[in-house]
Protein backbone atom coordinates (compact mmCIF):
# COMPACT_ATOMS: atom_id res chain seq x y z
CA UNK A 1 -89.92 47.28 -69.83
CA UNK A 2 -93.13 46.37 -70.63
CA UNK A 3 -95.16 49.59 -68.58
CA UNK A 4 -98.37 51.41 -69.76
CA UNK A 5 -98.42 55.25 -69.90
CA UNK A 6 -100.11 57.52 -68.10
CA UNK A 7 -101.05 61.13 -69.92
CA UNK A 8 -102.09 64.17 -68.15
CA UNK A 9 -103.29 66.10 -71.09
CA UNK A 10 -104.49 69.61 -69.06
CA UNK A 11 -100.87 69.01 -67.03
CA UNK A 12 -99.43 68.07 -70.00
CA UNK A 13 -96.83 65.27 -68.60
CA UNK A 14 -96.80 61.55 -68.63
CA UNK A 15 -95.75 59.00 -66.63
CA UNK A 16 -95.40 54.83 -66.80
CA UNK A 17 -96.22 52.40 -64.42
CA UNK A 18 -95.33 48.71 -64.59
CA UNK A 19 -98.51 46.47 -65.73
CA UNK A 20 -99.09 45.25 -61.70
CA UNK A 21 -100.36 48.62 -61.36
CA UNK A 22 -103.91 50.26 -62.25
CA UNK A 23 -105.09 53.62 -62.29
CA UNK A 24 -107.51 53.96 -59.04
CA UNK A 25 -108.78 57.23 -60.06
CA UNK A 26 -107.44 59.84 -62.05
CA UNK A 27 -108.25 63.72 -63.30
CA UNK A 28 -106.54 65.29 -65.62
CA UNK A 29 -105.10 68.40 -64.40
CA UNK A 30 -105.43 67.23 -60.98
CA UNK A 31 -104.21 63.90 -60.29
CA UNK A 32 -105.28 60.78 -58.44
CA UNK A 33 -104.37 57.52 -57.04
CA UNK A 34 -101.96 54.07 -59.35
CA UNK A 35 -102.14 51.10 -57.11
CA UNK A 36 -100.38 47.85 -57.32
CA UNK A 37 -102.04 45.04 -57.58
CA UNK A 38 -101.12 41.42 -57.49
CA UNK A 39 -103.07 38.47 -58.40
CA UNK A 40 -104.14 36.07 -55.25
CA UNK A 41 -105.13 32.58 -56.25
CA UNK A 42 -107.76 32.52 -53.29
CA UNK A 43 -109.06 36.13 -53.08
CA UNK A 44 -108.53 37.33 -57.00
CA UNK A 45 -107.07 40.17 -57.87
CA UNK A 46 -105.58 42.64 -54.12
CA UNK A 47 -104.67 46.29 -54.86
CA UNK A 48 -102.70 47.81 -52.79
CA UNK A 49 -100.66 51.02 -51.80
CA UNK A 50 -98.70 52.64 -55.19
CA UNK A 51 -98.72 56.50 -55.34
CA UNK A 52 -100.40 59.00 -55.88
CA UNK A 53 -100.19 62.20 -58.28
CA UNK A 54 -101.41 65.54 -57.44
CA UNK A 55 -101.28 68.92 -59.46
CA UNK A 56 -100.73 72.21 -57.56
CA UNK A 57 -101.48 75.34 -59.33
CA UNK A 58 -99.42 77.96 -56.93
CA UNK A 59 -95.99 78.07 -57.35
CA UNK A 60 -94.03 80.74 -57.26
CA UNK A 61 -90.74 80.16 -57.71
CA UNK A 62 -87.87 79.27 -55.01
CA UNK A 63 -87.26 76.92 -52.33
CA UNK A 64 -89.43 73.41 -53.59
CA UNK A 65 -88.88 72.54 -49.71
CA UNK A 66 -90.35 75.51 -48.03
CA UNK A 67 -93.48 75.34 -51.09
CA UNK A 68 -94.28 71.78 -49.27
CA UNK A 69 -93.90 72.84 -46.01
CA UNK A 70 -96.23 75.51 -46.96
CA UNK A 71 -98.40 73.01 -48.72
CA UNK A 72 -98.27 70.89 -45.75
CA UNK A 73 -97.54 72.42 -42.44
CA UNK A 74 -97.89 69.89 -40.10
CA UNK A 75 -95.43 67.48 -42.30
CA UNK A 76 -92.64 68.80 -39.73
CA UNK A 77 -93.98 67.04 -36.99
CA UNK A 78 -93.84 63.65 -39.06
CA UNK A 79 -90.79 63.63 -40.52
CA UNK A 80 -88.09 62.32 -38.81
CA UNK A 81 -84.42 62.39 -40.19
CA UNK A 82 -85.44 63.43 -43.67
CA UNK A 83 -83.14 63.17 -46.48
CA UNK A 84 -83.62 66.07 -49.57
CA UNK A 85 -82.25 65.13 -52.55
CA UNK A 86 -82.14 66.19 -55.73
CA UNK A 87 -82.67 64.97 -58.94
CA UNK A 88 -82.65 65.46 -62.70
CA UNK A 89 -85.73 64.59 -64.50
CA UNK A 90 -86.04 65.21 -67.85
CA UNK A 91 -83.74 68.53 -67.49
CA UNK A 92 -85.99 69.44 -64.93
CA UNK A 93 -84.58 69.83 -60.84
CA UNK A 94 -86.75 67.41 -59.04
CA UNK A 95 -86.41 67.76 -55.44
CA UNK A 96 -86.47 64.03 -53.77
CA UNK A 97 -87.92 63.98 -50.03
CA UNK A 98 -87.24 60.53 -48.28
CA UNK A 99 -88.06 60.03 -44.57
CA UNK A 100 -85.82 57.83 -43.28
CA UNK A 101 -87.65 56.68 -40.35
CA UNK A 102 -87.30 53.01 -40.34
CA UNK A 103 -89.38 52.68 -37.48
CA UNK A 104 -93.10 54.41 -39.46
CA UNK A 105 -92.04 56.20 -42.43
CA UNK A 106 -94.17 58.87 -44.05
CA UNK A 107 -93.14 58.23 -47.19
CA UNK A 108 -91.49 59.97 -49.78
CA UNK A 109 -92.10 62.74 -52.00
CA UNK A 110 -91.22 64.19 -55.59
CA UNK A 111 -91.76 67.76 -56.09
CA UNK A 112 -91.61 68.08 -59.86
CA UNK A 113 -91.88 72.29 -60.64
CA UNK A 114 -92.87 73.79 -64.23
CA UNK A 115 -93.55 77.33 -64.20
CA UNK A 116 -96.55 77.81 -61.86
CA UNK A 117 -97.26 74.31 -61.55
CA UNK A 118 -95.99 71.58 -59.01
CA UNK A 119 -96.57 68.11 -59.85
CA UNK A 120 -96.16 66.18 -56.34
CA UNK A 121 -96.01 62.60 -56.21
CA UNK A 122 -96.40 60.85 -53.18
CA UNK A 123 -94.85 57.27 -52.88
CA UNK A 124 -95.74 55.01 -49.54
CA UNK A 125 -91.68 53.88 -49.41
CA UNK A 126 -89.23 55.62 -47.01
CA UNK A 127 -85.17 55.33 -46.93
CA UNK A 128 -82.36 56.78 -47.63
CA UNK A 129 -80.86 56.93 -50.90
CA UNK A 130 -79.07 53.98 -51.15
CA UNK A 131 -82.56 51.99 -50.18
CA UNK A 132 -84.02 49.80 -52.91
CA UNK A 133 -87.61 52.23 -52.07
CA UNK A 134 -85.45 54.85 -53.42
CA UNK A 135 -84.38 53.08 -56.16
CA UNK A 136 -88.02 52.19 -57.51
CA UNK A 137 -88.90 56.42 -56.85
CA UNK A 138 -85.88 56.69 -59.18
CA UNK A 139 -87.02 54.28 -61.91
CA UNK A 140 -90.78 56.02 -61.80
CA UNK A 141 -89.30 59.52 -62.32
CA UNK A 142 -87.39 58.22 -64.88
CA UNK A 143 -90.14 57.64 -66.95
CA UNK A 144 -91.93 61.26 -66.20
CA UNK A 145 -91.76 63.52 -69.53
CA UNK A 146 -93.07 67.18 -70.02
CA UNK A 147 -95.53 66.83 -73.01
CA UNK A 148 -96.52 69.49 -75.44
């Protein structure tokens, strides 16, 4: 895997991101935008939707669901079927949020918790778990690490 690495060093995580991808914008400590890009032989380089990262402050323990429903009231009114799943990431209990809406999906979320911090990543895919959007989530969080 040949990926670059991404360091949040207020944060203090990191993350990789295959090479057809380029940081948009990015603040450490409190996140921004990767895109994918591909390369057009007509119309150069296109960058497109990748995810984005953004750093929450306000945690307080518990439910990660009822934190993002918090976060994001209205989300209820988008999601349709969702699927909450979840994962280990570096010994840490991710919490996976798919819509599985094939017919406009929101997207999918990972809520990523460290003490008083919430590191939500947004991805543009929806499914189900056995969907190969799921899949790619799966390989991105499997890159995430806590740094020192």
């Amino acid at each position: 895997m040949n990926w670059q690495t991404l360091v949040d060093q207020v944060a203090k995580f990191s993350i990789q991101y295959p090479p057809n991808y380029k940081v948009a914008e990015y603040s450490n400590g409190s996140g921004g935008y990767l895109l994918g890009c591909i390369n057009d032989p007509n119309r150069g380089e296109l960058c497109m939707s990748g995810f984005s990262i953004k750093i929450y402050n306000n945690y307080s323990g518990g439910s990660r669901r009822e934190w993002l429903f918090a976060q994001y009231p209205n989300i209820k009114n988008f999601l349709i079927n969702p699927v909450f799943k979840d994962l280990n990431v570096q010994n840490v209990n991710v919490l996976a949020v798919l819509d599985t809406n094939s017919g406009g999906s929101t997207g999918s979320w990972a809520i990523i918790p460290k003490g008083t911090q919430i590191i939500l990543l947004t991805f543009p895919v929806g499914g189900d778990i056995s969907s190969p959007g799921f899949k790619s989530i799966k390989q991105f969080l499997s890159t995430f690490k806590f740094t020192n």
